[in-house]
Structure formats: structure tokens, C-alpha cells
C-alpha atoms as a PDB file:
ATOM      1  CA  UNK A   1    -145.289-117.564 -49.352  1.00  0.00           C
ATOM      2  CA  UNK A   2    -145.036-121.091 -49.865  1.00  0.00           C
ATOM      3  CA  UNK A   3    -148.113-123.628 -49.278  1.00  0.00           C
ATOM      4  CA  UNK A   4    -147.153-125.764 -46.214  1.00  0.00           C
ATOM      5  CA  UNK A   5    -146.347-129.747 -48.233  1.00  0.00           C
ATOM      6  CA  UNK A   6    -145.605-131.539 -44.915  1.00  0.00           C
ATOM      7  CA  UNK A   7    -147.278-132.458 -42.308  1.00  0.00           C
ATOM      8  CA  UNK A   8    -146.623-134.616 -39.060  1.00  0.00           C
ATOM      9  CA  UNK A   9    -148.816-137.812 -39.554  1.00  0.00           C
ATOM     10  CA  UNK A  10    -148.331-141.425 -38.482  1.00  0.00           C
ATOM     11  CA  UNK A  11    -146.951-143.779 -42.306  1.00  0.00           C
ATOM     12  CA  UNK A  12    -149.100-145.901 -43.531  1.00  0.00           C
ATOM     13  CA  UNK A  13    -146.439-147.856 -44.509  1.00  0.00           C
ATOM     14  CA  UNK A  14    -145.308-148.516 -40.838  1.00  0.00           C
ATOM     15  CA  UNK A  15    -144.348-151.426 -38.948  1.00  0.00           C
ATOM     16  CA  UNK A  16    -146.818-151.579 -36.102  1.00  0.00           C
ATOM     17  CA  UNK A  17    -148.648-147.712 -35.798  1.00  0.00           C
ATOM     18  CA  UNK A  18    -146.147-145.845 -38.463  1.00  0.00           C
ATOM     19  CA  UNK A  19    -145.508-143.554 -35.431  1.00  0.00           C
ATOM     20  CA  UNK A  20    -142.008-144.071 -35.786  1.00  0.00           C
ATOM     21  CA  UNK A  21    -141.867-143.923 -39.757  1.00  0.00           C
ATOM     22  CA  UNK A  22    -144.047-140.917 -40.138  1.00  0.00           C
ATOM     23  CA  UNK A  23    -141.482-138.996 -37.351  1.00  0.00           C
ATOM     24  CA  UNK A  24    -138.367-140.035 -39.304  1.00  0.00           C
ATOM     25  CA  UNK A  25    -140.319-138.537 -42.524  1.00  0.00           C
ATOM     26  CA  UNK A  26    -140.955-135.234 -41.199  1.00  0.00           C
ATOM     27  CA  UNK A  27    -138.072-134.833 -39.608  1.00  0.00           C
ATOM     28  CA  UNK A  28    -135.772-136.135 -42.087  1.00  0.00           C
ATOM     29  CA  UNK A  29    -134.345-138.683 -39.470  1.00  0.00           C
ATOM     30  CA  UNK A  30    -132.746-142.197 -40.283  1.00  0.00           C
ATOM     31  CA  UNK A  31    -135.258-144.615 -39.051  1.00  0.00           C
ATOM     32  CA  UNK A  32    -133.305-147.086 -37.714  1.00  0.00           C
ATOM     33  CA  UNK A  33    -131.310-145.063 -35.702  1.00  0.00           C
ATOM     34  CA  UNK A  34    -134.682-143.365 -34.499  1.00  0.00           C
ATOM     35  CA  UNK A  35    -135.954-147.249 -33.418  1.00  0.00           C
ATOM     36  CA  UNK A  36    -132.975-147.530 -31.475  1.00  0.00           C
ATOM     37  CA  UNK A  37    -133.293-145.022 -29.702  1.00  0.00           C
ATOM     38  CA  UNK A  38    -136.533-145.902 -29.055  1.00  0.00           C
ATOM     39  CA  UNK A  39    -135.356-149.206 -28.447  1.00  0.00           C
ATOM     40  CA  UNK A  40    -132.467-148.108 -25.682  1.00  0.00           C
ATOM     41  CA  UNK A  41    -135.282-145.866 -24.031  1.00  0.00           C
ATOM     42  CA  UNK A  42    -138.326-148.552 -23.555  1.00  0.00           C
ATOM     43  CA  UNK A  43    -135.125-150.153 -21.145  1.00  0.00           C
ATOM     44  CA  UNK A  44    -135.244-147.417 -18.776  1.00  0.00           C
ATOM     45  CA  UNK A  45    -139.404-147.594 -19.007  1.00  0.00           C
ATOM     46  CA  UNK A  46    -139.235-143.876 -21.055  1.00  0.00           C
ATOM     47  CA  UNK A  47    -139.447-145.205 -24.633  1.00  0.00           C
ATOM     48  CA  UNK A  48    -142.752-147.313 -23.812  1.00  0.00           C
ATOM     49  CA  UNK A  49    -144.439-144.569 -22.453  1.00  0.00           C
ATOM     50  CA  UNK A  50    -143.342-142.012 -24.763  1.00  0.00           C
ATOM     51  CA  UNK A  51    -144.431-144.299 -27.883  1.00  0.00           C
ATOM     52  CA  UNK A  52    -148.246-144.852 -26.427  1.00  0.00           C
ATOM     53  CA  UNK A  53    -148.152-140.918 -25.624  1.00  0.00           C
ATOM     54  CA  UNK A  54    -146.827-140.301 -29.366  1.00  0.00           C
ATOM     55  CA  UNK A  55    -149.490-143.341 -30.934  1.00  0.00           C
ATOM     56  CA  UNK A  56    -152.106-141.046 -29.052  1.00  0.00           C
ATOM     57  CA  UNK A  57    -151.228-137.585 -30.159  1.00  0.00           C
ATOM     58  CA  UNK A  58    -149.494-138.051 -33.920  1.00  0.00           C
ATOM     59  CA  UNK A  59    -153.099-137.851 -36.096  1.00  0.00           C
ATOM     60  CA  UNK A  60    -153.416-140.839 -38.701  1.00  0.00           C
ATOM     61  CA  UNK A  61    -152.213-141.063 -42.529  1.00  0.00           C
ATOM     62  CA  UNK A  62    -155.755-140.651 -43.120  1.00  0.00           C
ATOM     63  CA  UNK A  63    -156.248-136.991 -41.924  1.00  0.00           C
ATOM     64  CA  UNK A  64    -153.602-135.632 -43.992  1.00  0.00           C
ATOM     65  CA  UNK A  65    -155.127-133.891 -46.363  1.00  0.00           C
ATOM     66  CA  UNK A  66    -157.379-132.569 -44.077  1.00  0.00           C
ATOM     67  CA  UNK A  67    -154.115-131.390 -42.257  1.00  0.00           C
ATOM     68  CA  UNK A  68    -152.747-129.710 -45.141  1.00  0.00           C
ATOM     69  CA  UNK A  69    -155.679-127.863 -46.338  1.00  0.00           C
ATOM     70  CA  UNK A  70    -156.146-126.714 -43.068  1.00  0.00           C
ATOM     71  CA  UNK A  71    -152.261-125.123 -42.615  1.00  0.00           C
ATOM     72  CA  UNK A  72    -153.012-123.798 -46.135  1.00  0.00           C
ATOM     73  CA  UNK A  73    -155.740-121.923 -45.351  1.00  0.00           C
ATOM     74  CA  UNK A  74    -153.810-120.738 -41.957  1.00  0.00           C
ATOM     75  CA  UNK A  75    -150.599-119.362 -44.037  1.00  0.00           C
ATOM     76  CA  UNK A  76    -153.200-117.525 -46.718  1.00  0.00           C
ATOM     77  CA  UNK A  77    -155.145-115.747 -43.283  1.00  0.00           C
ATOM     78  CA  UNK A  78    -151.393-114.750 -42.175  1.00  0.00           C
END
């Protein structure tokens, strides 16, 4: 079984929360194509809302390795 090496966290090398950045990471997305849709949405009212609901929910760069050790542990129970 492999140990889990990704996990979904906000970048700490983002532009304003790394919400954005650390999707595109774990998803293996193109950023800029992920801001505009982001960018297209927040015109209908969606993207603004979804953003604040994603800032709130995505956990920080900081709890990572808390994160990891934690789906480690999970896959090793399994």
C-alpha cells in the first residue's frame, strides 16, 4: 500500500489565501485557467461565494503534516 504524499491544503505560495494554488496542485489543474474560471463565475455572483466557502473549508499550509500523518495512520488501520 502506498503512504498517502498529497494532501488538499491552501499554498503558501498563493496570491491572496493560496486557495486557488493549493486546488490546482492537488488536482493537477493549470492555474490560470482555474482563476478564470473563477474569474467568469464571481460575474454571475457563484465564484465569490464559492471562494469564501472554499477559504473556509480548504485547512492551511500549516496543518499539512498533521494531515498526512493522520491519512497515514488511516491507510495502515485499513
Amino acid at each position: 500500500m502506498q503512504p498517502y504524499t498529497k494532501v488538499l491544503t491552501k499554498s503558501k505560495h498563493g496570491l491572496v489565501t493560496g486557495t486557488l494554488r493549493g486546488m490546482a496542485d492537488y488536482y493537477n489543474l493549470n492555474l490560470a485557467g482555474l482563476q478564470f474560471v473563477f474569474l467568469i463565475a464571481a460575474f454571475f455572483g457563484v465564484g465569490i461565494i464559492l471562494y469564501v466557502v472554499l477559504c473556509i473549508s480548504i485547512p492551511s499550509y500549516k496543518d499539512r503534516a498533521a494531515l498526512l500523518k493522520e491519512r497515514q495512520n488511516q491507510s495502515l488501520t485499513r
